[in-house]
C-alpha atoms as a PDB file:
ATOM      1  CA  UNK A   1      49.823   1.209 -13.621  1.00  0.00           C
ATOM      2  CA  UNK A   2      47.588   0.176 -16.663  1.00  0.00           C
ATOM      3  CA  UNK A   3      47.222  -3.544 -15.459  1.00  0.00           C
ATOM      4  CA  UNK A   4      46.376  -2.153 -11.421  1.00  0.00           C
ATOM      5  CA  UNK A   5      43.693  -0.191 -13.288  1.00  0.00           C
ATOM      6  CA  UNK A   6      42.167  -3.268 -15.066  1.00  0.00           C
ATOM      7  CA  UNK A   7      42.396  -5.401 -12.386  1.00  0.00           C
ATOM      8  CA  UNK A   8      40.566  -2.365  -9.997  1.00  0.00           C
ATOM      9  CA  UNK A   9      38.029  -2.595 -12.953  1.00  0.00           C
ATOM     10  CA  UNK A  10      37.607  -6.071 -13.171  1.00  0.00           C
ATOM     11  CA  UNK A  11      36.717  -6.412  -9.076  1.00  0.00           C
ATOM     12  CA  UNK A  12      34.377  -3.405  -9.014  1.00  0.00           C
ATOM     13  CA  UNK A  13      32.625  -5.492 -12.389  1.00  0.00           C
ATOM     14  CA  UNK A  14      32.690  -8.246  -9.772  1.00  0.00           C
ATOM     15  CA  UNK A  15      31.579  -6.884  -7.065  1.00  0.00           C
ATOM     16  CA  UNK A  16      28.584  -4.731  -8.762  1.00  0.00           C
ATOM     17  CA  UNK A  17      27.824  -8.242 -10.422  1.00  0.00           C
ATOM     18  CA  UNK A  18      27.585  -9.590  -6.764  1.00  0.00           C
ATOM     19  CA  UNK A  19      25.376  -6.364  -5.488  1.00  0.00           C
ATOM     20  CA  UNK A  20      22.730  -7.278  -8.194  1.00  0.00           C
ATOM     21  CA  UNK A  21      22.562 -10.734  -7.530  1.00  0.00           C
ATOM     22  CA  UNK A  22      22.674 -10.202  -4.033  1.00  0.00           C
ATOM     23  CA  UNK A  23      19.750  -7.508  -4.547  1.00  0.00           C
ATOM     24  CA  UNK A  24      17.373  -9.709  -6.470  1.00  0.00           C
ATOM     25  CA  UNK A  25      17.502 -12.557  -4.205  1.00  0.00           C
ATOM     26  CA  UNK A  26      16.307 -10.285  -1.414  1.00  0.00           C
ATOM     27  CA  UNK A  27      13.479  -9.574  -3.395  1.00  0.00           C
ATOM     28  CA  UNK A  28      12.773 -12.305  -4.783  1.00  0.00           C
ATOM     29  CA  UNK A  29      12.551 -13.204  -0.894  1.00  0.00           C
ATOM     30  CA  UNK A  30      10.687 -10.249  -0.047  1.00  0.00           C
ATOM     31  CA  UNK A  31       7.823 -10.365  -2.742  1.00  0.00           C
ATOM     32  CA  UNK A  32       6.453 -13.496  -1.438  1.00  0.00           C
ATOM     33  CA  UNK A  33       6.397 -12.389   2.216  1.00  0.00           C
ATOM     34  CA  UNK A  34       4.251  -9.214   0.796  1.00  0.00           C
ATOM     35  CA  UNK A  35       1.764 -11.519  -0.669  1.00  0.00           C
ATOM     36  CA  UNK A  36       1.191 -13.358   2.297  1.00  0.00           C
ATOM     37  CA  UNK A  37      -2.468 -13.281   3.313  1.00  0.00           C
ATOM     38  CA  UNK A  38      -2.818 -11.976   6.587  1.00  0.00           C
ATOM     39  CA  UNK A  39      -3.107 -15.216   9.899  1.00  0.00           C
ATOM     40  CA  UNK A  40      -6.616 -15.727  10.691  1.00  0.00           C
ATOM     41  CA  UNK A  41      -8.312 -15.790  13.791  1.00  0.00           C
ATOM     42  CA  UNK A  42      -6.613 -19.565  14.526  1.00  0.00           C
ATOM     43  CA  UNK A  43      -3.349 -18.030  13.593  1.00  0.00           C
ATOM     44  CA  UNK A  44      -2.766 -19.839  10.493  1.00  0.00           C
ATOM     45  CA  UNK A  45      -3.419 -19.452   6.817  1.00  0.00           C
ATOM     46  CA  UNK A  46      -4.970 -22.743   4.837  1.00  0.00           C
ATOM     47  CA  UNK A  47      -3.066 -24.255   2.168  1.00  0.00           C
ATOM     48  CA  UNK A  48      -5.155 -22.734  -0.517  1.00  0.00           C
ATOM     49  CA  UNK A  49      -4.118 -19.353   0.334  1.00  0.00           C
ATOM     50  CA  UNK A  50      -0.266 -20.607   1.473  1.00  0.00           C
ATOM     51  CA  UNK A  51      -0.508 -22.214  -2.006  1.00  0.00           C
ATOM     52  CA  UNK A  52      -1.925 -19.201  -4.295  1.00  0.00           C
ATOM     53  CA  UNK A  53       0.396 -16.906  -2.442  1.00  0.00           C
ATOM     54  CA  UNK A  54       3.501 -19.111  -2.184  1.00  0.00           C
ATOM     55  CA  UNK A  55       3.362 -23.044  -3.713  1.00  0.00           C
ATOM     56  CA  UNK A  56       2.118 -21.826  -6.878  1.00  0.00           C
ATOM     57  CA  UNK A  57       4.723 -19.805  -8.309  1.00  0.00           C
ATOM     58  CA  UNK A  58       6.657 -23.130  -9.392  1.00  0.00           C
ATOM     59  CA  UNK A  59       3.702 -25.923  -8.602  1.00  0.00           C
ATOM     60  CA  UNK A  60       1.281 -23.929 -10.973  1.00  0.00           C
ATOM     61  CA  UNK A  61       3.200 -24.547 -14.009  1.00  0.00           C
ATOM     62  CA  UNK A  62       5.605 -27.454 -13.152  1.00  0.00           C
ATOM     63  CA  UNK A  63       8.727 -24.655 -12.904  1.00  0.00           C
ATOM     64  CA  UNK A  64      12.399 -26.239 -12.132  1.00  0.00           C
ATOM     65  CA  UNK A  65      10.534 -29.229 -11.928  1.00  0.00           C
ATOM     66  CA  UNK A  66       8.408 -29.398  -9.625  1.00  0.00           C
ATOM     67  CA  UNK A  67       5.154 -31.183  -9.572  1.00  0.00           C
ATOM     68  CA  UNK A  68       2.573 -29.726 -11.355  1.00  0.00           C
ATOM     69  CA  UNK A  69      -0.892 -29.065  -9.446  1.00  0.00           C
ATOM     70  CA  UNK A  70      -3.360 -31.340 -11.122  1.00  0.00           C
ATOM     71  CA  UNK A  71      -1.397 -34.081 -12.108  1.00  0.00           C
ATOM     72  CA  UNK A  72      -2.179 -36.984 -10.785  1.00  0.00           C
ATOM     73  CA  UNK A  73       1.073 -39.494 -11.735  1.00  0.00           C
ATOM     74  CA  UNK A  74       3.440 -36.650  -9.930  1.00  0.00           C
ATOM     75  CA  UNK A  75       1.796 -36.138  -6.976  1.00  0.00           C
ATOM     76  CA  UNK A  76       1.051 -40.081  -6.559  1.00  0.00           C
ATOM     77  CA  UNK A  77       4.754 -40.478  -6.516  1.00  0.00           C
ATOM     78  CA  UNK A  78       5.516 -37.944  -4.070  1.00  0.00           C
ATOM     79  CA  UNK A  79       2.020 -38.804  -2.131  1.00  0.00           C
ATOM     80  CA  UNK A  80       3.682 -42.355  -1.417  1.00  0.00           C
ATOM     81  CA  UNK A  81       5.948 -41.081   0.749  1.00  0.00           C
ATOM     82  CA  UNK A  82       3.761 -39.658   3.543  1.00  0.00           C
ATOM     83  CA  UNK A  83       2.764 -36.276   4.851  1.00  0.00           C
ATOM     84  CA  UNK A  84       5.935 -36.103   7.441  1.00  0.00           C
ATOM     85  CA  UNK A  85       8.724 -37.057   4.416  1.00  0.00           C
ATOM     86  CA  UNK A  86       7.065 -34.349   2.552  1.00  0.00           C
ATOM     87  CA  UNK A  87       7.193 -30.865   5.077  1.00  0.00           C
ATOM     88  CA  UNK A  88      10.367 -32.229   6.182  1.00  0.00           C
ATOM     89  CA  UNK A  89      11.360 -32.284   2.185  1.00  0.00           C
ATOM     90  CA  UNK A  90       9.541 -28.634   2.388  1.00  0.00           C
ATOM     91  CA  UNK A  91      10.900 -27.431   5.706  1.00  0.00           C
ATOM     92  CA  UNK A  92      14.396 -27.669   4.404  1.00  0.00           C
ATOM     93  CA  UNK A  93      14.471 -27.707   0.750  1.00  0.00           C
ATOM     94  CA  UNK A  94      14.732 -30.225  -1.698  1.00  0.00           C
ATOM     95  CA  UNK A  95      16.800 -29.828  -5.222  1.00  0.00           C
ATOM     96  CA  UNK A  96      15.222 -26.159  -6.885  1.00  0.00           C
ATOM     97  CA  UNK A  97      12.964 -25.795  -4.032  1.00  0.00           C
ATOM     98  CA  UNK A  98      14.523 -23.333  -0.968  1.00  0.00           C
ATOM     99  CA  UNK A  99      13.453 -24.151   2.654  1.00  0.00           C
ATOM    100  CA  UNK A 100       9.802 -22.777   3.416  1.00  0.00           C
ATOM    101  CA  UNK A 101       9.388 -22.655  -0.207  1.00  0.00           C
ATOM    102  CA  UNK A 102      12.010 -19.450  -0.161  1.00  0.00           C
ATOM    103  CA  UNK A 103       9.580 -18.111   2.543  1.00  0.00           C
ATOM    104  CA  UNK A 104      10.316 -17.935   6.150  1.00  0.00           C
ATOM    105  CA  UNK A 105       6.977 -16.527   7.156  1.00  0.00           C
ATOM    106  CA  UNK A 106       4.850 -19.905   6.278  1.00  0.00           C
ATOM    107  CA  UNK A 107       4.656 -22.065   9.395  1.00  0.00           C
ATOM    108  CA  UNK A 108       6.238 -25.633   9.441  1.00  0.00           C
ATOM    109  CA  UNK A 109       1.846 -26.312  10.233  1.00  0.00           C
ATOM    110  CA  UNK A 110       1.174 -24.206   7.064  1.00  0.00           C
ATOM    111  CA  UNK A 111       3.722 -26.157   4.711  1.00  0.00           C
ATOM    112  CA  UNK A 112       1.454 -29.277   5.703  1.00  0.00           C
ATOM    113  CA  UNK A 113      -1.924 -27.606   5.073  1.00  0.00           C
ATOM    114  CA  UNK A 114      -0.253 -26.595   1.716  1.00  0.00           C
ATOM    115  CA  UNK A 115       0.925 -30.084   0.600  1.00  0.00           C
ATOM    116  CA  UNK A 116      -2.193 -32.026   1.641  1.00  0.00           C
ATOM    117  CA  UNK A 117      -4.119 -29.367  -0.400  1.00  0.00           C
ATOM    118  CA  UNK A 118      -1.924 -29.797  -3.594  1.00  0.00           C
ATOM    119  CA  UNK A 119      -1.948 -33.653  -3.365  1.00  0.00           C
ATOM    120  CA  UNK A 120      -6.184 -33.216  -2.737  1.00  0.00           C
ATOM    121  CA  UNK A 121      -6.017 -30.818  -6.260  1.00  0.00           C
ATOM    122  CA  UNK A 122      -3.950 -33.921  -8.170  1.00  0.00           C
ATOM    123  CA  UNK A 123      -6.104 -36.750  -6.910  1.00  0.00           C
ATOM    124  CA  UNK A 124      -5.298 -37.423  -3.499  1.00  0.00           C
ATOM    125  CA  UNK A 125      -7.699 -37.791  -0.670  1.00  0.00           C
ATOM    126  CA  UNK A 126      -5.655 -36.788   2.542  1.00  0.00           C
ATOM    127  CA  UNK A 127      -7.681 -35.608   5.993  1.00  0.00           C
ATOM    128  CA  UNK A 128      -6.659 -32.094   6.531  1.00  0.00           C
ATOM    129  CA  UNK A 129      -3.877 -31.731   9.510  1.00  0.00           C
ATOM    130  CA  UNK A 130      -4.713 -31.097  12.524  1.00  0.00           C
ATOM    131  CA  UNK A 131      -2.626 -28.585  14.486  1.00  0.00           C
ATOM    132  CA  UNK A 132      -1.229 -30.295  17.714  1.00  0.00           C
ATOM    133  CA  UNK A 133       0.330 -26.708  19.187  1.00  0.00           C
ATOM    134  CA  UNK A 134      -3.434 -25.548  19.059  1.00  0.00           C
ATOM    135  CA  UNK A 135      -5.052 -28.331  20.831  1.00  0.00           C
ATOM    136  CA  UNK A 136      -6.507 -27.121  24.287  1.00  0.00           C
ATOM    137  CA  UNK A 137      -4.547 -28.236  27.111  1.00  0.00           C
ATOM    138  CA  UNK A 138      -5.699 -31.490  28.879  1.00  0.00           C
ATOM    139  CA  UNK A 139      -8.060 -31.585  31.324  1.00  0.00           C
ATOM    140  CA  UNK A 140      -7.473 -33.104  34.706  1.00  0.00           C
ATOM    141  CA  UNK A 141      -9.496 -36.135  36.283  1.00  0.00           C
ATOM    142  CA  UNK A 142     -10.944 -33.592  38.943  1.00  0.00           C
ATOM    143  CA  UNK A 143     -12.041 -30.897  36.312  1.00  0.00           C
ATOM    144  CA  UNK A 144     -13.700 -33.327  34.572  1.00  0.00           C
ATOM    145  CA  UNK A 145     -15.462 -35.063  36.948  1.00  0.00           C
ATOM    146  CA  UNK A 146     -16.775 -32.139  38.487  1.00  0.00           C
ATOM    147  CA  UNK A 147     -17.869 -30.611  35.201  1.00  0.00           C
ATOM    148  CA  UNK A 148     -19.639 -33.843  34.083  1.00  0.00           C
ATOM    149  CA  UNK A 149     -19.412 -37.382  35.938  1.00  0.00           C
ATOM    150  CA  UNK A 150     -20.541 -35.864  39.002  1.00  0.00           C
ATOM    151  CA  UNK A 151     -24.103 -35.345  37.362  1.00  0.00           C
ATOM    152  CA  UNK A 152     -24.551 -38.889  38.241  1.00  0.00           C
ATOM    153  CA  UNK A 153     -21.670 -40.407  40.561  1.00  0.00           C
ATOM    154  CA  UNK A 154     -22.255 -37.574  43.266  1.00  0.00           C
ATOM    155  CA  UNK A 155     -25.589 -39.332  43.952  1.00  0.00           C
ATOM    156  CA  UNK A 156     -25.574 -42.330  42.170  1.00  0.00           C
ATOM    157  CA  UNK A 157     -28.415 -41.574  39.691  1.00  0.00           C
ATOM    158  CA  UNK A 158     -29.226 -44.226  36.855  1.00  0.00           C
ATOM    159  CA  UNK A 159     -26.965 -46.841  38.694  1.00  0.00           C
ATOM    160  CA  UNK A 160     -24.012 -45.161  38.550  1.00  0.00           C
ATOM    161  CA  UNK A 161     -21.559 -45.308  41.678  1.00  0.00           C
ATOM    162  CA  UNK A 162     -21.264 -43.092  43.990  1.00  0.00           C
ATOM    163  CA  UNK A 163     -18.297 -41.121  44.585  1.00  0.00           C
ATOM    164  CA  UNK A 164     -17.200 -42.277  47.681  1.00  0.00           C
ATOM    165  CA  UNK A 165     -19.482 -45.615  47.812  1.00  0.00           C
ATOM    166  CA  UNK A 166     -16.515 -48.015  48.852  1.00  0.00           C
ATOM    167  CA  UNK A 167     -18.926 -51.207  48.243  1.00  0.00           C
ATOM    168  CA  UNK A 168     -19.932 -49.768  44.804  1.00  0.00           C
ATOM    169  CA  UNK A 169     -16.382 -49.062  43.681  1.00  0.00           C
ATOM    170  CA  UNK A 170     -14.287 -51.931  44.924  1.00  0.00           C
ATOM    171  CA  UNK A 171     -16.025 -54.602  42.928  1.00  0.00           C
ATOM    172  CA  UNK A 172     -14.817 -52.287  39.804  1.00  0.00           C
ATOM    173  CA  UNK A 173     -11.667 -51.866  40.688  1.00  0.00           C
ATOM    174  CA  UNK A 174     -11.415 -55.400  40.603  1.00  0.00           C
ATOM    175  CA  UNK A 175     -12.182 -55.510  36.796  1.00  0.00           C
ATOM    176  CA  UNK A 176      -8.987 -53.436  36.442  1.00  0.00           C
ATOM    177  CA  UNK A 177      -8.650 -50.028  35.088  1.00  0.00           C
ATOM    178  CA  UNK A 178      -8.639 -50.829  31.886  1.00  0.00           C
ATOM    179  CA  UNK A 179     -11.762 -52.836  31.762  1.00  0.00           C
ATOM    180  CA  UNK A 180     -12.910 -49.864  33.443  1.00  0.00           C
ATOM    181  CA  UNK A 181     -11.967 -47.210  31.386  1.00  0.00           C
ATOM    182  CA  UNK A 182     -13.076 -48.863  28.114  1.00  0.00           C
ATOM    183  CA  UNK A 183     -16.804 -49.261  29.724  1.00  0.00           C
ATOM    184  CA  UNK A 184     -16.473 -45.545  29.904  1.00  0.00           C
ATOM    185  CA  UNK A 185     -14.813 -44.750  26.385  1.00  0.00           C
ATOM    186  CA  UNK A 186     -17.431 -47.226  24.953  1.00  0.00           C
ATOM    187  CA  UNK A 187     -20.644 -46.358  27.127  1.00  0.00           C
ATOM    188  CA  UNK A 188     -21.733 -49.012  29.669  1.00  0.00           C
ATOM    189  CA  UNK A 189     -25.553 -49.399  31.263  1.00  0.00           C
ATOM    190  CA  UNK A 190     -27.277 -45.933  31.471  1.00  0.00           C
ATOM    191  CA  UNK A 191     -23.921 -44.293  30.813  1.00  0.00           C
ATOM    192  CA  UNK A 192     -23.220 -43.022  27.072  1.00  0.00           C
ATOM    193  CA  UNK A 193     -19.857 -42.936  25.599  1.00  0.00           C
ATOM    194  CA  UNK A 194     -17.162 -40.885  26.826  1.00  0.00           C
ATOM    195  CA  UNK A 195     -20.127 -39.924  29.846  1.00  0.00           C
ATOM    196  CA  UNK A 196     -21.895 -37.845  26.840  1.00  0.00           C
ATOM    197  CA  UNK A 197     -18.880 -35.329  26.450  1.00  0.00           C
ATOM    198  CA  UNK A 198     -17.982 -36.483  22.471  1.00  0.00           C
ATOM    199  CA  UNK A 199     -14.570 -34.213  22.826  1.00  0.00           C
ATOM    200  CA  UNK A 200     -12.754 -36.273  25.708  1.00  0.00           C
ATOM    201  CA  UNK A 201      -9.655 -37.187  24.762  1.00  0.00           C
ATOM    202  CA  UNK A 202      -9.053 -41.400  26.355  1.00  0.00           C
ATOM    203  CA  UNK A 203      -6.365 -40.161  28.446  1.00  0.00           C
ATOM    204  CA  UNK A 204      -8.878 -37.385  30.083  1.00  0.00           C
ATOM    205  CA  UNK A 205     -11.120 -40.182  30.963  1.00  0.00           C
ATOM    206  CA  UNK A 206      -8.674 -42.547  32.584  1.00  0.00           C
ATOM    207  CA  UNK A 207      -7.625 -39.521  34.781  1.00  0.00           C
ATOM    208  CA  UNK A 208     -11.496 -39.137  35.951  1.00  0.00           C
ATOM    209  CA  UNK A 209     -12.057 -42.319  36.736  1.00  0.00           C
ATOM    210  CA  UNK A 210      -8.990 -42.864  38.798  1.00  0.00           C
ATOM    211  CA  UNK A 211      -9.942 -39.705  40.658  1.00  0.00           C
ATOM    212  CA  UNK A 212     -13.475 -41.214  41.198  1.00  0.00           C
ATOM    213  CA  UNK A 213     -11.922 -44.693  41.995  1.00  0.00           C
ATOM    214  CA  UNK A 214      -9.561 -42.844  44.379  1.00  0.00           C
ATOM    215  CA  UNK A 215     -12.300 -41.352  46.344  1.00  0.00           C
ATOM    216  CA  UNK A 216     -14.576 -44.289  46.256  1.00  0.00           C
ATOM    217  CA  UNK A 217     -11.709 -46.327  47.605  1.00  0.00           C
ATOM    218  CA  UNK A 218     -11.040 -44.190  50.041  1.00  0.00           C
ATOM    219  CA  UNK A 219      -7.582 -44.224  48.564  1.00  0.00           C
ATOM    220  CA  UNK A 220      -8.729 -40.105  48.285  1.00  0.00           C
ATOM    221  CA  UNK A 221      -8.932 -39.620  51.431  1.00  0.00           C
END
């Protein structure tokens, strides 16, 4: 009966043990979710404030090893190996480091604003990332030609053909597309670049002038 009673004693020991380390890992997960900033208006936090909330409990000081904001010789090790091998690294968890930094809440697009901000703060110069998921969806060739080409190929102002001019657009087409499409990414007689609409992507241009070239086939019908 005495040994059942020590070994009863020993498992509850173990199993309190187990509730307590159990306990502080959730919050030691729950603290940094608290300390989150809020999402801005774009729906993500920058990397300062994904760093001062998260990053810096261990990059601040160089804890378990990690590399130490500010110093140039770790980061330019880790630097070498490119943006993606570092969130993946980050995403899920490398050596001391948990994945997310031990914090679900920070966006795979939030662990790269973080690390380009801690190489920038240890003598890196990386372009801040651009988030893909919050580009604006293309435009077609239609849209765009009737928000902007149409200024000047719907009547053929400055030169420019006219949509639906067969004998202005076949001697193009003949150039090829992509001739044709460069002349409009790089400007070409009275027209400027990208038809004076800076923010079209190459792809959105190709699509507008094959609509044009469609129509001033007569391939448009």
């Amino acid at each position: 009966m005495g040994a059942a009673v020590e070994i009863s004693s020993k498992q509850r020991s173990g199993s309190g043990m187990r509730r307590q380390v159990a306990l502080a890992l959730l919050v030691a997960a729950i603290v940094p979710l608290a300390s989150l900033p809020a999402r801005g208006a774009n729906g993500d936090r920058s990397g300062k404030e994904v760093v001062d909330a998260v990053c810096s409990a261990c990059h601040a000081t160089g804890l378990h090893g990690a590399p130490k904001i500010g110093d140039a010789a770790a980061w330019s090790e880790r630097a070498s190996q490119g943006l993606t091998a570092l969130t993946r690294h980050a995403i899920a968890g490398i050596r001391q480091m948990p994945p997310h930094g031990g914090n679900p809440g920070v966006s795979d697009f939030e662990l790269e604003e973080a690390i380009t901000y801690m190489v920038n703060q240890s003598g890196g110069h990386w372009a801040v990332p651009l988030d893909k998921s919050a580009l604006p969806a293309e435009r077609s060739g239609k849209e765009i030609v009737e928000e902007r080409c149409i200024q000047c190929h719907g009547t053929g102002v400055n030169g420019a053909p006219k949509i639906g001019d067969r004998a202005a657009w076949i001697p193009r087409a003949k150039q090829g597309l992509d001739a044709v499409v460069r002349s409009a990414i790089r400007g070409h007689g009275g027209m400027p670049p990208r038809g004076g609409m800076a923010d079209l992507t190459d792809a959105e241009i190709r699509s507008a002038v094959i609509y044009m070239f469609n129509y001033g086939t007569g391939a448009g019908g």
